[in-house]
PDB file of N, CA and C in Angstrom:
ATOM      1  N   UNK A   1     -22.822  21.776  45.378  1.00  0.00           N
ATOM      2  CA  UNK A   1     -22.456  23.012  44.718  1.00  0.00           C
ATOM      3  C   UNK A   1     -21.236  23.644  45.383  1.00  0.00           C
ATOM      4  N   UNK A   2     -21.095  23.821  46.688  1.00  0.00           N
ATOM      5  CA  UNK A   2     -20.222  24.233  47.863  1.00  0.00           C
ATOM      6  C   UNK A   2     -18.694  23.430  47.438  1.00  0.00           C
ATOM      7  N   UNK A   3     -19.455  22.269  47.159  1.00  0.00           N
ATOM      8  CA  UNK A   3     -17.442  21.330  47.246  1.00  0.00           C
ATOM      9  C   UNK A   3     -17.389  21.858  45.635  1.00  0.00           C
ATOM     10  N   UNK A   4     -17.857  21.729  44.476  1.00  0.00           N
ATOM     11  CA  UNK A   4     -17.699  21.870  43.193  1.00  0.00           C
ATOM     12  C   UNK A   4     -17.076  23.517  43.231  1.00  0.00           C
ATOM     13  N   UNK A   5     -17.436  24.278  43.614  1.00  0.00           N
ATOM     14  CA  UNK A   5     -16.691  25.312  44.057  1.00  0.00           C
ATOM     15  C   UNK A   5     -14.873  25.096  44.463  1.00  0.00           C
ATOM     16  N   UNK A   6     -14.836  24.658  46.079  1.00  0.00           N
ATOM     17  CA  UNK A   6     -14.168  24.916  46.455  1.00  0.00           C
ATOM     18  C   UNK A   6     -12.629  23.752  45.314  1.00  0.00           C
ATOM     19  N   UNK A   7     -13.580  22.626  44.431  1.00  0.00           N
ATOM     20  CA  UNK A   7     -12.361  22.080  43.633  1.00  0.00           C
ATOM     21  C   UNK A   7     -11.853  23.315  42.796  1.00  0.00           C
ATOM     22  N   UNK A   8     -13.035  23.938  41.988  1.00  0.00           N
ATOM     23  CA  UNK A   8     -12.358  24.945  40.592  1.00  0.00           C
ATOM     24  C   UNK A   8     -11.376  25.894  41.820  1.00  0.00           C
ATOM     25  N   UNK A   9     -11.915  26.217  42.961  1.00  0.00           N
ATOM     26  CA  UNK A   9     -10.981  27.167  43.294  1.00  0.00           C
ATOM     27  C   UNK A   9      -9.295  26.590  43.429  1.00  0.00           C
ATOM     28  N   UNK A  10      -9.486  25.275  44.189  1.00  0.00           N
ATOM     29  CA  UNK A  10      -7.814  24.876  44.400  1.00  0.00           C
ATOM     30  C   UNK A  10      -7.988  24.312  42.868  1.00  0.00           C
ATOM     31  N   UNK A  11      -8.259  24.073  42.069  1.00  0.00           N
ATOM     32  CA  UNK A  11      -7.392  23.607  40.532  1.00  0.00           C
ATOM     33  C   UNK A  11      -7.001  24.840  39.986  1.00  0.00           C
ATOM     34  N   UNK A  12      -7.824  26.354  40.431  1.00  0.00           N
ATOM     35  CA  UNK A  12      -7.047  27.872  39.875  1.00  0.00           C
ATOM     36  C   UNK A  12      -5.476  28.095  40.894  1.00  0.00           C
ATOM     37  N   UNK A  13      -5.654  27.911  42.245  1.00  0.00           N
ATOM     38  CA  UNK A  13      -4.388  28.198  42.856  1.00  0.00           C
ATOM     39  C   UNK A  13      -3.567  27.063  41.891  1.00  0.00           C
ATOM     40  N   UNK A  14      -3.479  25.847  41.914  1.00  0.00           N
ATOM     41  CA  UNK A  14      -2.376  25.104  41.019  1.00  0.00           C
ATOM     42  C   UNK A  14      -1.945  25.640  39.882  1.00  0.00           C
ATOM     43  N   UNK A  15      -2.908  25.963  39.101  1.00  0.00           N
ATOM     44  CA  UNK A  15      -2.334  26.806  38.460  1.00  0.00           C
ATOM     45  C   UNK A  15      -1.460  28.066  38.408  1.00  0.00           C
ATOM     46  N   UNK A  16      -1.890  28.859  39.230  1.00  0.00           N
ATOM     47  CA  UNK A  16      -1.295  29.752  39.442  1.00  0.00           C
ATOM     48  C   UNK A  16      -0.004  29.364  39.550  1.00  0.00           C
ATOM     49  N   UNK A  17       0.306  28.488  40.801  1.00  0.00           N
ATOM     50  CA  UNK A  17       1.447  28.236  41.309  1.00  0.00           C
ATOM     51  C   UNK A  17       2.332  27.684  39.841  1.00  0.00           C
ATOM     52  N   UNK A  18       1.780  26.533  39.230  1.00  0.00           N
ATOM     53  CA  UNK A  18       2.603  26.112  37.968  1.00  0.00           C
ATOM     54  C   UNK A  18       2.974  27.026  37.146  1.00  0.00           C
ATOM     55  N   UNK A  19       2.180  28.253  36.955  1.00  0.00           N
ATOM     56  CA  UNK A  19       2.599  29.643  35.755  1.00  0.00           C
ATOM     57  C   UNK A  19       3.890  29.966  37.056  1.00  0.00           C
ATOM     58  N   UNK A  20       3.958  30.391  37.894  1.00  0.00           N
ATOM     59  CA  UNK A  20       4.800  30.943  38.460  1.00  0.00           C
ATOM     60  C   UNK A  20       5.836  30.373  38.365  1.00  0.00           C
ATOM     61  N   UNK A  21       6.017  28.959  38.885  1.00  0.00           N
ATOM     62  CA  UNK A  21       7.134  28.134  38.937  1.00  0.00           C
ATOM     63  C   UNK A  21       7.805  28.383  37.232  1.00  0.00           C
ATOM     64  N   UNK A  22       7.072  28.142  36.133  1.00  0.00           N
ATOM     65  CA  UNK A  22       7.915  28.333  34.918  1.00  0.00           C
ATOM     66  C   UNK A  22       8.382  29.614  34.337  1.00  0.00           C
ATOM     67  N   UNK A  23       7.710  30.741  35.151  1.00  0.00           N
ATOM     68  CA  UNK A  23       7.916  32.249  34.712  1.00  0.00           C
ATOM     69  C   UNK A  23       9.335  32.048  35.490  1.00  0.00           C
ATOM     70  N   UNK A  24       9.526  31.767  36.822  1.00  0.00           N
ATOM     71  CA  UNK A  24      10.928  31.715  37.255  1.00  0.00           C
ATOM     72  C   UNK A  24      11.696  31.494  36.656  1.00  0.00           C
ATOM     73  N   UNK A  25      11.786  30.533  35.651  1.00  0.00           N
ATOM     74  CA  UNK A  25      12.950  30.374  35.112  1.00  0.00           C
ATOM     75  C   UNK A  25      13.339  30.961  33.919  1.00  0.00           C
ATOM     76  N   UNK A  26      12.714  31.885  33.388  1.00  0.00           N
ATOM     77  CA  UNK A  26      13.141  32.712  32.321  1.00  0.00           C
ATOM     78  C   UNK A  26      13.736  33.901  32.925  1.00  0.00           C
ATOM     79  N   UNK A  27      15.067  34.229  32.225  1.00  0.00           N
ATOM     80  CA  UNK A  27      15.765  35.620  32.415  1.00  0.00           C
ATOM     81  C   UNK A  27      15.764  35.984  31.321  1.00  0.00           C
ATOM     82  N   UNK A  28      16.087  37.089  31.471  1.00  0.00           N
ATOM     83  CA  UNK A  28      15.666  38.878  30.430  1.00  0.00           C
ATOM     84  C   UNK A  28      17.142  39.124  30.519  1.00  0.00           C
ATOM     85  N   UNK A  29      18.247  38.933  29.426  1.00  0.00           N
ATOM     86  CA  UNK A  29      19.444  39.351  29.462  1.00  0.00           C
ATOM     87  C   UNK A  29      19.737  40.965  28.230  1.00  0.00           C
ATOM     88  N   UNK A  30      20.043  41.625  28.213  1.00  0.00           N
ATOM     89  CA  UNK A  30      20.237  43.010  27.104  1.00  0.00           C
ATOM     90  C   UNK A  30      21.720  42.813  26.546  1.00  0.00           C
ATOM     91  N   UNK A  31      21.914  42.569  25.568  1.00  0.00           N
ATOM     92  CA  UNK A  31      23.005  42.443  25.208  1.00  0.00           C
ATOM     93  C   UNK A  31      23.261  42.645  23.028  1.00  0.00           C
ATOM     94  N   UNK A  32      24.332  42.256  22.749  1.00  0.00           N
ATOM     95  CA  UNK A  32      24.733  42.343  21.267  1.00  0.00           C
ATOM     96  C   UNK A  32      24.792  40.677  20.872  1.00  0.00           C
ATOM     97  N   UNK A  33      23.881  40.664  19.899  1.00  0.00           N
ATOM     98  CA  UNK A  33      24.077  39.392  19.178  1.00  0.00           C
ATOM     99  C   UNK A  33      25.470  39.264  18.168  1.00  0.00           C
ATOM    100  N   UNK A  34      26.127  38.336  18.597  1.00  0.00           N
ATOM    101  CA  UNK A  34      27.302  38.040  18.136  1.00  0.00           C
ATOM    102  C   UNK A  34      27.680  36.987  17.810  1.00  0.00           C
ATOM    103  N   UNK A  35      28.670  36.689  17.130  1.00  0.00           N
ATOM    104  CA  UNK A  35      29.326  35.091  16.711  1.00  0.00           C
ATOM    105  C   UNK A  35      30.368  34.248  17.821  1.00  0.00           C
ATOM    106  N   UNK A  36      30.245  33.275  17.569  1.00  0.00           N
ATOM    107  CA  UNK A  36      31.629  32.685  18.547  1.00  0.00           C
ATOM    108  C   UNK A  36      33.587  33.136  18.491  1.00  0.00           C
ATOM    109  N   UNK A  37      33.369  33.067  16.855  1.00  0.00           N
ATOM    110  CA  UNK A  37      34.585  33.469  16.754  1.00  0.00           C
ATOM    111  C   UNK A  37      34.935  35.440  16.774  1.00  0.00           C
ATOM    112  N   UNK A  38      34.310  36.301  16.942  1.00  0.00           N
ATOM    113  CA  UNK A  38      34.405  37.300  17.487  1.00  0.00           C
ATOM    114  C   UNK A  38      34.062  37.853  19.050  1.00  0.00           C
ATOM    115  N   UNK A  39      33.617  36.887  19.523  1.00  0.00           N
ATOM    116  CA  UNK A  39      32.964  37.109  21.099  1.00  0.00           C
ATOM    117  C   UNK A  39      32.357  38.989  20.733  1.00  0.00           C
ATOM    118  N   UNK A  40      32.899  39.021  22.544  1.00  0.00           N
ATOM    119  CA  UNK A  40      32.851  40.438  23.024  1.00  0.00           C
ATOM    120  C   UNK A  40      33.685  41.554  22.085  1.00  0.00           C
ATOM    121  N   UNK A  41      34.360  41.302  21.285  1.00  0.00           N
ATOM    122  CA  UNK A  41      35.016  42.406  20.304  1.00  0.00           C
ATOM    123  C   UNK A  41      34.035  42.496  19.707  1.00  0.00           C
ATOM    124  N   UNK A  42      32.855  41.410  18.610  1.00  0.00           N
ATOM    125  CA  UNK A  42      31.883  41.700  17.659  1.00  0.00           C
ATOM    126  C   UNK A  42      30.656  42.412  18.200  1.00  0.00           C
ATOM    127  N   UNK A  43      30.488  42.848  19.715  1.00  0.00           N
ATOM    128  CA  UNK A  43      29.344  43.236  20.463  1.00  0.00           C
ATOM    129  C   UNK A  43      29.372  45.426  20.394  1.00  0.00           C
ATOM    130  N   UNK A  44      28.665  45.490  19.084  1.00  0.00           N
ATOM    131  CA  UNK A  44      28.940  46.402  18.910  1.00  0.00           C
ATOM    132  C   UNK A  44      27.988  46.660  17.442  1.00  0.00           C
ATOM    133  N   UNK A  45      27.361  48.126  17.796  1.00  0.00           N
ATOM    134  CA  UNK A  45      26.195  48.248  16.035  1.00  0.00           C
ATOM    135  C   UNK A  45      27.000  48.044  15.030  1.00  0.00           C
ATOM    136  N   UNK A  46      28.187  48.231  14.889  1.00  0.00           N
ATOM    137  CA  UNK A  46      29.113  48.575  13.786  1.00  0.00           C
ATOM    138  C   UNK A  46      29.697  47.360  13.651  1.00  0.00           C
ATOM    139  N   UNK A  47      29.092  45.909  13.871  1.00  0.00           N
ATOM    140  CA  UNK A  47      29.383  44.698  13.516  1.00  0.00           C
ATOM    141  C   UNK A  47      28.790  43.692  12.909  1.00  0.00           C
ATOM    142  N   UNK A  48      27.672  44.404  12.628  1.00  0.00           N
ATOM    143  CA  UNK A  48      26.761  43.474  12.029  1.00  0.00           C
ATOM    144  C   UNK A  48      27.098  42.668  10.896  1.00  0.00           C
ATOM    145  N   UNK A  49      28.086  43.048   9.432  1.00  0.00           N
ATOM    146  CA  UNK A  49      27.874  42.424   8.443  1.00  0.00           C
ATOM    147  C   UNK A  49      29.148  41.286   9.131  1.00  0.00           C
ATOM    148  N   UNK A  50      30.062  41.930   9.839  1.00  0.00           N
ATOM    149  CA  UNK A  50      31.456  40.924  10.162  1.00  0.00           C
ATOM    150  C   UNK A  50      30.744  39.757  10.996  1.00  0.00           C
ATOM    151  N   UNK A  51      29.281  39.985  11.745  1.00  0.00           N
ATOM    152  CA  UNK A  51      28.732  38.595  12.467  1.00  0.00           C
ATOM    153  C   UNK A  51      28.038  37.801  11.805  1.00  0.00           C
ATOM    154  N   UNK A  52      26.987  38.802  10.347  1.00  0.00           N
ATOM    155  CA  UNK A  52      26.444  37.685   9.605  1.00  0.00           C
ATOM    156  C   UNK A  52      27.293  36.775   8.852  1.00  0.00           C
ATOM    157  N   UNK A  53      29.066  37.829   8.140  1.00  0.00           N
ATOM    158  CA  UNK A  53      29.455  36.877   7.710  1.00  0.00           C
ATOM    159  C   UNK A  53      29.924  35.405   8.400  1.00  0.00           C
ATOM    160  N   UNK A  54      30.324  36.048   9.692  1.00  0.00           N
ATOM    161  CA  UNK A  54      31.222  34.534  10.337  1.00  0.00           C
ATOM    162  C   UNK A  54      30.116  33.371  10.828  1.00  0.00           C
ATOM    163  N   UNK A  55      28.932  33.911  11.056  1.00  0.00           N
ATOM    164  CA  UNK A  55      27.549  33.030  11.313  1.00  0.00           C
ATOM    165  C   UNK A  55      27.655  31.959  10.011  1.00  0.00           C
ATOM    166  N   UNK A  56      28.006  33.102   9.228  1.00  0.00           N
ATOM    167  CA  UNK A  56      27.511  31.804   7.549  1.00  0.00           C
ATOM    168  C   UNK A  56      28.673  30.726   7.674  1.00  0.00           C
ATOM    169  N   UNK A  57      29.720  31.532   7.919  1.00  0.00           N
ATOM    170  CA  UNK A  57      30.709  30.518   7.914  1.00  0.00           C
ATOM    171  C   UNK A  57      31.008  29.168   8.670  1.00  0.00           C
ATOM    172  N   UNK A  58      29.825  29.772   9.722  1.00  0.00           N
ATOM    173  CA  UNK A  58      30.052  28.200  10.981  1.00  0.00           C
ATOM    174  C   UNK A  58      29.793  28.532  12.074  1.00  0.00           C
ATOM    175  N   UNK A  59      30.565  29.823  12.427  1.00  0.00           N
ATOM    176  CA  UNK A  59      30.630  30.069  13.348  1.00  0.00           C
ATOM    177  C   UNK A  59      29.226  30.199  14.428  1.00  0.00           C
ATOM    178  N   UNK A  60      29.463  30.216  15.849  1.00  0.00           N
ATOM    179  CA  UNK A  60      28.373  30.258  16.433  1.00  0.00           C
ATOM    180  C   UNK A  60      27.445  31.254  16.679  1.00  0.00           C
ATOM    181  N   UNK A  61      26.236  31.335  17.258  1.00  0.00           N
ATOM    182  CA  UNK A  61      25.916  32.761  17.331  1.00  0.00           C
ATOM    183  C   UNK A  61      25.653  32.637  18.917  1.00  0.00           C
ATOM    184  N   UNK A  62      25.581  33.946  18.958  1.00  0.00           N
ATOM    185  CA  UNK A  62      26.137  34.311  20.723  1.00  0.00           C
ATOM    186  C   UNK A  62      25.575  35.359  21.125  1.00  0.00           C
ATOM    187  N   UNK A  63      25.076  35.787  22.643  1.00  0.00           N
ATOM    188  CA  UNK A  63      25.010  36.661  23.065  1.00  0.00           C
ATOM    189  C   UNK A  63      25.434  37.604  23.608  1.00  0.00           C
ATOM    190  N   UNK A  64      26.348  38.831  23.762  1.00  0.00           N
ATOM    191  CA  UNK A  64      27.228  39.306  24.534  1.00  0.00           C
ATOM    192  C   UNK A  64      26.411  40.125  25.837  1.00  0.00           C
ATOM    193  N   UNK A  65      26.374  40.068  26.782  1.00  0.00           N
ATOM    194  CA  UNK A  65      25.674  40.411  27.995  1.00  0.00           C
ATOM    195  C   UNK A  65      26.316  42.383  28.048  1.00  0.00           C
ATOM    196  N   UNK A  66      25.428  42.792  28.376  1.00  0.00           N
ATOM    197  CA  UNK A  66      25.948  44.324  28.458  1.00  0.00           C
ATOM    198  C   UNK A  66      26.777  44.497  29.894  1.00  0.00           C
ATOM    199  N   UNK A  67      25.750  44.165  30.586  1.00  0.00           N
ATOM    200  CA  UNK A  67      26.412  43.883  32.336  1.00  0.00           C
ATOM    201  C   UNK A  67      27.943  43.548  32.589  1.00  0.00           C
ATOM    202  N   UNK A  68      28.386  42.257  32.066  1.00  0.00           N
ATOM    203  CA  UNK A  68      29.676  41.880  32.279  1.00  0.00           C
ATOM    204  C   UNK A  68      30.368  41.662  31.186  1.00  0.00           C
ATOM    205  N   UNK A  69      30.119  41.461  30.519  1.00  0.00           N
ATOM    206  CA  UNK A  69      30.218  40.886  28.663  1.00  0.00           C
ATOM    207  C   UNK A  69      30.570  39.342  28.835  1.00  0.00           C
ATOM    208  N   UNK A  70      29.686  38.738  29.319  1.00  0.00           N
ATOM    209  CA  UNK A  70      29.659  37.449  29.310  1.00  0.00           C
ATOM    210  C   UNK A  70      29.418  36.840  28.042  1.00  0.00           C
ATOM    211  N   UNK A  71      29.379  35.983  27.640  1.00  0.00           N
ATOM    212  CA  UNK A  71      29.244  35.747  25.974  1.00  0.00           C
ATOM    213  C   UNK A  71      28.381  34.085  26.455  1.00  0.00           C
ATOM    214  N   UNK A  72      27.333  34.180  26.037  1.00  0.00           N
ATOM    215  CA  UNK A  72      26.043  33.125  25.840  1.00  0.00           C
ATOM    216  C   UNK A  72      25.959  32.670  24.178  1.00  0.00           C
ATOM    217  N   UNK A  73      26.594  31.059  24.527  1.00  0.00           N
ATOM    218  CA  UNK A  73      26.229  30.770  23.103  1.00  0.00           C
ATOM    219  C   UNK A  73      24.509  30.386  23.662  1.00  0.00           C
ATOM    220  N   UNK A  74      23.856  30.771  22.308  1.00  0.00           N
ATOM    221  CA  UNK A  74      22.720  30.232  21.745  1.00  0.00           C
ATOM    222  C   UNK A  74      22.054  28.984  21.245  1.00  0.00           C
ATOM    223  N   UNK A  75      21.311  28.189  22.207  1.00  0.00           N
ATOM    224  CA  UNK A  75      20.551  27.063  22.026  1.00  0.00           C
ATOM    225  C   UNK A  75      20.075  26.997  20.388  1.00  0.00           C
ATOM    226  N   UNK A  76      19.349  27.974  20.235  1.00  0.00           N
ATOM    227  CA  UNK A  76      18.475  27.587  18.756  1.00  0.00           C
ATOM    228  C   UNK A  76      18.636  29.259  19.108  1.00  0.00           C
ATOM    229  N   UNK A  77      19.635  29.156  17.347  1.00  0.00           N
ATOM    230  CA  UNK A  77      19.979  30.443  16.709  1.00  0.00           C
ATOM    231  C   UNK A  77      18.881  31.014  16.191  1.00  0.00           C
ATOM    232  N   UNK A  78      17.926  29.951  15.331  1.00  0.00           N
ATOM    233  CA  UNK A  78      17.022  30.441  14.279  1.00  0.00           C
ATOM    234  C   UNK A  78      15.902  31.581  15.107  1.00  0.00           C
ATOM    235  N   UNK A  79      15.603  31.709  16.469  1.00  0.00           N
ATOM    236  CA  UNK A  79      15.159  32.812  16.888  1.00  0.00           C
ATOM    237  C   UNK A  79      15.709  33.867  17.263  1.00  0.00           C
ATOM    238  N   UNK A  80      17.384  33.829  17.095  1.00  0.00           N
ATOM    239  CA  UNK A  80      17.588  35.219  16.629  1.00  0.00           C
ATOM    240  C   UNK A  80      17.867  35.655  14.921  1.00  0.00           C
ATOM    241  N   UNK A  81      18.035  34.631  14.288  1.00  0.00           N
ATOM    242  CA  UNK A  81      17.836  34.872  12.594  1.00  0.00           C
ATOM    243  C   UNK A  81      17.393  36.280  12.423  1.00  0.00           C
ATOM    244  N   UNK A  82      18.212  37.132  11.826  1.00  0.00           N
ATOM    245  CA  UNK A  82      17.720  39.016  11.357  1.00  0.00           C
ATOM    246  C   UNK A  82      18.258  39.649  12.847  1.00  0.00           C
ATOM    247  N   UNK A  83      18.672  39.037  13.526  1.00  0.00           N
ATOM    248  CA  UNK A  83      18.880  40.371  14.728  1.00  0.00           C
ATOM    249  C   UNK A  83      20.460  40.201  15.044  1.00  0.00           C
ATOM    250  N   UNK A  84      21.202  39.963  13.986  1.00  0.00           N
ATOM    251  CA  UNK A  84      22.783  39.725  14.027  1.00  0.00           C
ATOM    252  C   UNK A  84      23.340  40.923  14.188  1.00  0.00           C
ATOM    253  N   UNK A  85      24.138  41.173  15.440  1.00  0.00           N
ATOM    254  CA  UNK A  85      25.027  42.350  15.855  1.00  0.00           C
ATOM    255  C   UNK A  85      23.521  43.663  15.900  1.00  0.00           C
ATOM    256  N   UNK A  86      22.481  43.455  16.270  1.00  0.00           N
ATOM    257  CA  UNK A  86      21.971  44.126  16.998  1.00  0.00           C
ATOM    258  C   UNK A  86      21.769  44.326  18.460  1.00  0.00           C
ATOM    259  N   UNK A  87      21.286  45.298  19.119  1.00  0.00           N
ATOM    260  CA  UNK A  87      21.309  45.452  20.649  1.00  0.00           C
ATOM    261  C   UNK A  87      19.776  45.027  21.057  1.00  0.00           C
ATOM    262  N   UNK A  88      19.610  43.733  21.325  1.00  0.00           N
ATOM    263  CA  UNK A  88      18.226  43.188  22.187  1.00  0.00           C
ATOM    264  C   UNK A  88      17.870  42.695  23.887  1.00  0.00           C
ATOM    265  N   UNK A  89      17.168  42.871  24.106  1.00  0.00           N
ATOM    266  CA  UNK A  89      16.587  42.122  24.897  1.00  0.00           C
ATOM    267  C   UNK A  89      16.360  40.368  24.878  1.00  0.00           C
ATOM    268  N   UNK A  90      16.853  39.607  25.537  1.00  0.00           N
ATOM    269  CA  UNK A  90      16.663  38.360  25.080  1.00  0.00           C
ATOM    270  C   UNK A  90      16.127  37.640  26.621  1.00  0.00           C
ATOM    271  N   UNK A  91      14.843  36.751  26.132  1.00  0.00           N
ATOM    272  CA  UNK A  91      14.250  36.318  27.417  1.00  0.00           C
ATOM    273  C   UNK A  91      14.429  35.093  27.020  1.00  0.00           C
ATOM    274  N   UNK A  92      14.761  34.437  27.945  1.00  0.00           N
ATOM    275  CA  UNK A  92      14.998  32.414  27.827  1.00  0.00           C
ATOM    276  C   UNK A  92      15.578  32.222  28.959  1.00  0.00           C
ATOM    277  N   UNK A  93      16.276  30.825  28.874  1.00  0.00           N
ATOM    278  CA  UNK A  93      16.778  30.489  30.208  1.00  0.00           C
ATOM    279  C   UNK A  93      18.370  29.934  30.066  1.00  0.00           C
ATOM    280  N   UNK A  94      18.427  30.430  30.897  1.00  0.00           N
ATOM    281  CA  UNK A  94      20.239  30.591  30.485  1.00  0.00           C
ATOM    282  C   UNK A  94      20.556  29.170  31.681  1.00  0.00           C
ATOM    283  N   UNK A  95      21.453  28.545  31.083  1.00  0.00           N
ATOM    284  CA  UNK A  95      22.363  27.255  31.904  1.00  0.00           C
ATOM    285  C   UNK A  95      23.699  27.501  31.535  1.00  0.00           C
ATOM    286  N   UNK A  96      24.703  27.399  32.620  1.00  0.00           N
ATOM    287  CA  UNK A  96      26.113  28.274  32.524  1.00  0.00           C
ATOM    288  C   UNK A  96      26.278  28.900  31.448  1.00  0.00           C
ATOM    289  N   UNK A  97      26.583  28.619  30.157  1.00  0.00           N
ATOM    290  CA  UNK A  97      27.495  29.633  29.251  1.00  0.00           C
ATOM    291  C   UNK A  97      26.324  29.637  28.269  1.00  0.00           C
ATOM    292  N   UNK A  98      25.375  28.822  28.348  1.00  0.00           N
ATOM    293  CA  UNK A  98      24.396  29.002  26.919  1.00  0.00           C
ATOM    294  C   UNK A  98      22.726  29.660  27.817  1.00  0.00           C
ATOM    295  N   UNK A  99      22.183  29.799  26.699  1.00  0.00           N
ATOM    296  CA  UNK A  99      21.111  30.720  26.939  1.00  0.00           C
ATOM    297  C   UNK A  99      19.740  29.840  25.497  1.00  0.00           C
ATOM    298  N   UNK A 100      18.691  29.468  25.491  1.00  0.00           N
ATOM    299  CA  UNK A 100      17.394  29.008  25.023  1.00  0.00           C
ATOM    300  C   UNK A 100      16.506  30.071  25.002  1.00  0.00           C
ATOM    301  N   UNK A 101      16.804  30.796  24.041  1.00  0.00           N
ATOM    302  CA  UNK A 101      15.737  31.976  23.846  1.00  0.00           C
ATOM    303  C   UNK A 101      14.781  31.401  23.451  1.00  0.00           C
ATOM    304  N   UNK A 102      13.785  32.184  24.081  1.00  0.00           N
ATOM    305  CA  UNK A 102      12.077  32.050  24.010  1.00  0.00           C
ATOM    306  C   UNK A 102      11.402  33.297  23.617  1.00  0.00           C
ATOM    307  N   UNK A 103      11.605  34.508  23.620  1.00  0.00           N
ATOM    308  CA  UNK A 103      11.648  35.848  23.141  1.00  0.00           C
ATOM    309  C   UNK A 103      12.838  36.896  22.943  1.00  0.00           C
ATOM    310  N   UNK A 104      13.181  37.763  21.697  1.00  0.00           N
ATOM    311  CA  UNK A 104      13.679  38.833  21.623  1.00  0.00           C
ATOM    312  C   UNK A 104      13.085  40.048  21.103  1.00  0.00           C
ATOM    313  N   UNK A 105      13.563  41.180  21.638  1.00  0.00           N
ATOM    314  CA  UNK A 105      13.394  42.487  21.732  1.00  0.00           C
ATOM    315  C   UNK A 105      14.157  43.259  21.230  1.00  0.00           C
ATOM    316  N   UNK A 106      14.157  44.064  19.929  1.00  0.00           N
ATOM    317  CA  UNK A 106      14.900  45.355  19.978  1.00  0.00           C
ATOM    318  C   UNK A 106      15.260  46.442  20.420  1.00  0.00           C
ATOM    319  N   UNK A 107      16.692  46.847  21.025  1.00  0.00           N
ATOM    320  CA  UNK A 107      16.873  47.768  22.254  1.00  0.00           C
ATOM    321  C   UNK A 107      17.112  49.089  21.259  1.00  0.00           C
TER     322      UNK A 107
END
C-alpha cells in the first residue's frame, strides 16, 4: 500500500513538472492585429476595414506588439479570423518574427 502510494505521488510531481515545462513556453503579447502589407501603420482601431481588406487580398496577418511595435506574422491566422485591426491579448509561442497563437483576448 506504502510503495503504491509513494508511485501515484512521483507520477503527480511528473506531471506537474511536464504542465510547467509547456506553460513556459507560451507568451501573452497585447498588441493590434494587422496585415503584412500595412505593418505597424495598420496597428490602430481605425484600421480595421483597410486590414480585412488587404487580408482578403493575400496579404498576411500580423501582430503589431504595443511594447516595441514589433510586427509577428501569424502561424495559423484562422484563430484570429473576426479580430482584424482589433486591440488583443494574444497567448502562443512566438519564434523570431512569427508567433502560433493558442489563445486571444479582447483588450
Amino acid at each position: 500500500m506504502r510503495n503504491l502510494l509513494l508511485v501515484c505521488l512521483a507520477v503527480c510531481v511528473l506531471f506537474m513538472f511536464v504542465g510547467v515545462t509547456f506553460a513556459a513556453d507560451a507568451t501573452t503579447v497585447n498588441g493590434y492585429v494587422s496585415d503584412s502589407k500595412c505593418g505597424a501603420k495598420g496597428a490602430n482601431a481605425g484600421a480595421a476595414d483597410c486590414t480585412k481588406k488587404c487580408i482578403k487580398e493575400g496579404a498576411k496577418m500580423v501582430v503589431v506588439t504595443d511594447e516595441d511595435q514589433k510586427v509577428l506574422t501569424v502561424d495559423n491566422p484562422k484563430k484570429l479570423t473576426g479580430y482584424e485591426g482589433h486591440h488583443v491579448a494574444v497567448t502562443g509561442k512566438v519564434s523570431g518574427d512569427s508567433i502560433h497563437v493558442d489563445s486571444v483576448k479582447m483588450l
